[in-house]
Protein backbone atom coordinates (compact mmCIF):
# COMPACT_ATOMS: atom_id res chain seq x y z
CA UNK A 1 -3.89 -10.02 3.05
CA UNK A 2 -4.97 -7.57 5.47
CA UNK A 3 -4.69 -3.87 4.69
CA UNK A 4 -1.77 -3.24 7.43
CA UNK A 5 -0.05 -6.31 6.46
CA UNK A 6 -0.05 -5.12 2.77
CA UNK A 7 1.15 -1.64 3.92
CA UNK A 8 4.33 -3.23 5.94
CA UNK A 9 4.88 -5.38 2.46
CA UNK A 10 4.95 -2.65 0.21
CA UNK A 11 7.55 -0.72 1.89
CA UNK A 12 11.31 -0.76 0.52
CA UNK A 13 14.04 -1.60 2.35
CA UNK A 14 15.43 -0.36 4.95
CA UNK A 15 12.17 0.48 5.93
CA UNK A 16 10.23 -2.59 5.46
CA UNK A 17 11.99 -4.53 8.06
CA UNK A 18 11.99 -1.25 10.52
CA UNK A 19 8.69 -1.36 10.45
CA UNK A 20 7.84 -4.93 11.14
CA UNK A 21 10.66 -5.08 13.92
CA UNK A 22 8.77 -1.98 15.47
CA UNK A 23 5.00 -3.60 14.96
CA UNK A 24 6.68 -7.20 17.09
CA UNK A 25 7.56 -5.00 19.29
CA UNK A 26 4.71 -2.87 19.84
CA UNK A 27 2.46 -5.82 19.91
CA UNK A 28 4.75 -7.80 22.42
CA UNK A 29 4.81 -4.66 25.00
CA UNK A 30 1.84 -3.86 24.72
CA UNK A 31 -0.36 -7.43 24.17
CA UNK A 32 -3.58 -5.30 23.81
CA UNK A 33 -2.91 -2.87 21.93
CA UNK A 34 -5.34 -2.93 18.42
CA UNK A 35 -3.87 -2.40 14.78
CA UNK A 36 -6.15 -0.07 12.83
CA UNK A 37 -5.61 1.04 9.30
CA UNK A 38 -6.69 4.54 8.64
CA UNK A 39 -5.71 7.58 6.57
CA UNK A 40 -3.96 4.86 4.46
CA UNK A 41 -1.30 4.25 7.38
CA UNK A 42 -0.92 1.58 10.45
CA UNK A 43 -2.43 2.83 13.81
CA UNK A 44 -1.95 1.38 17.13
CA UNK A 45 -4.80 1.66 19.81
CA UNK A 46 -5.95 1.40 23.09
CA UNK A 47 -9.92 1.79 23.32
CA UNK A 48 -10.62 2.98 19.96
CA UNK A 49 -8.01 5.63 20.68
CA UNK A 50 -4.92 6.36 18.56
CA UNK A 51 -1.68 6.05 20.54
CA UNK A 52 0.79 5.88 17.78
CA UNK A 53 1.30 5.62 14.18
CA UNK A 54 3.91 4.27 11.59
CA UNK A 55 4.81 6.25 8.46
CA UNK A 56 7.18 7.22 5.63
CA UNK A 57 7.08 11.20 5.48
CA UNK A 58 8.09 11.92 1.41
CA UNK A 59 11.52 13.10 1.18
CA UNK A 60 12.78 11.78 4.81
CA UNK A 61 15.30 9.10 5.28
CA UNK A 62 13.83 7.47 8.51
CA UNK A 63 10.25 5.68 9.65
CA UNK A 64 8.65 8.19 11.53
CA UNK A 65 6.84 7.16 14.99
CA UNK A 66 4.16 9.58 15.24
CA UNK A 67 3.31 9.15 19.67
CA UNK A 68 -0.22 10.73 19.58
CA UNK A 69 0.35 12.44 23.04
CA UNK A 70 3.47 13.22 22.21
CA UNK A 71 3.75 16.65 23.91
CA UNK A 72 3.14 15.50 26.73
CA UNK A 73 5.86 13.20 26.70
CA UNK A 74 8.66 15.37 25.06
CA UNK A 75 10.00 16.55 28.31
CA UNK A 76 10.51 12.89 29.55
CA UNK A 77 12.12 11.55 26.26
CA UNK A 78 14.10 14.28 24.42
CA UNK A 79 14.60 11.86 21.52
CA UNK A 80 10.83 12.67 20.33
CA UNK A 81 10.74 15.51 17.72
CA UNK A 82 8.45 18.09 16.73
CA UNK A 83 8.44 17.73 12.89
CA UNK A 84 6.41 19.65 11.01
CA UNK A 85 5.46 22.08 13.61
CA UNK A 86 2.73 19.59 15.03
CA UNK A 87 0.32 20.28 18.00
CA UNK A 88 0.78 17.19 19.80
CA UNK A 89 1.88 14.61 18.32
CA UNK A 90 5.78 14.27 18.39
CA UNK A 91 8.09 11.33 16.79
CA UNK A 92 10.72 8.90 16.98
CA UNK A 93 12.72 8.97 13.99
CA UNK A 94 14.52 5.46 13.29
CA UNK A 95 16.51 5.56 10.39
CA UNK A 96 18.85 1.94 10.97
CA UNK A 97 17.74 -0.52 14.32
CA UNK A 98 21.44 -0.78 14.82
CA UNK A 99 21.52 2.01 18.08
CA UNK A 100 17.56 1.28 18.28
CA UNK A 101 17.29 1.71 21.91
CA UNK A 102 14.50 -1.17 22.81
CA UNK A 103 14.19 -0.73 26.39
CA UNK A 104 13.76 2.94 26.09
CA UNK A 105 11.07 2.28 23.52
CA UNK A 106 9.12 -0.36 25.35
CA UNK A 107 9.19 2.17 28.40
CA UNK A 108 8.17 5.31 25.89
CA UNK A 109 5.51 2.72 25.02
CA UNK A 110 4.20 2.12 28.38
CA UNK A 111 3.93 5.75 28.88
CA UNK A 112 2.15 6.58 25.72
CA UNK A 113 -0.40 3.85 26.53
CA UNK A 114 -0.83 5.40 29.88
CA UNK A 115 -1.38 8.68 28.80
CA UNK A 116 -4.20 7.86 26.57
CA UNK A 117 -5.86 5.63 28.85
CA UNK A 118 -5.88 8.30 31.39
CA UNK A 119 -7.39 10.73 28.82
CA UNK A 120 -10.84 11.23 27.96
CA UNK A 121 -9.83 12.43 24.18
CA UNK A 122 -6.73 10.94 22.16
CA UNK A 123 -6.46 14.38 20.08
CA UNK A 124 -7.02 16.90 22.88
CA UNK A 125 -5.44 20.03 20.94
């Protein structure tokens, strides 16, 4: 088993199955987006560049995911948070899917992707 596969797997419920809803659906919107494992935690890439990343902060309730250029996209989608006082990355924070807005996501997505393709860094601050 593959090191991203084994990460989804070890994860406890709820946010096992979070997680593997939100990888289908990352790799459905976005067909070429690239899995990388690094730093001990799922990213997802366009170019070798990070655009997102899944994780389980210690003591949170909730999978956070971490939108690389999030800043940039915090004005258009007020749902993304700054936790942890972060420079530019900014999350999602899905605690159930049961109000998971997909179609807000897919677009968030699309937007993310966009922003590091049009970017000549991922990590520009």
């Amino acid at each position: 088993m593959n090191p991203i596969d084994q990460y989804f797997y070890n994860q406890t419920e709820p946010y096992q199955s979070i997680m593997l809803y939100l990888r289908s659906l990352i790799l459905k919107v976005v067909p070429r987006i690239e899995e990388k494992y690094s730093y001990k935690i799922p990213f997802f890439c366009i170019d070798k560049k990070p655009v997102l990343y899944l994780n389980v902060l210690k003591g949170t309730d909730y999978v956070d995911v971490a939108i690389v250029h999030g800043i940039i996209l915090e004005e258009k989608y007020p749902q993304l948070k700054n936790y942890n006082n972060r420079k530019q990355v900014r999350s999602l924070q899905v605690k159930s899917l049961e109000y998971f807005d997909e179609l807000m996501f897919s677009q968030l997505l699309k937007d993310a992707v966009a922003s590091v393709e049009n970017s000549k860094r991922a990590w520009f601050v």
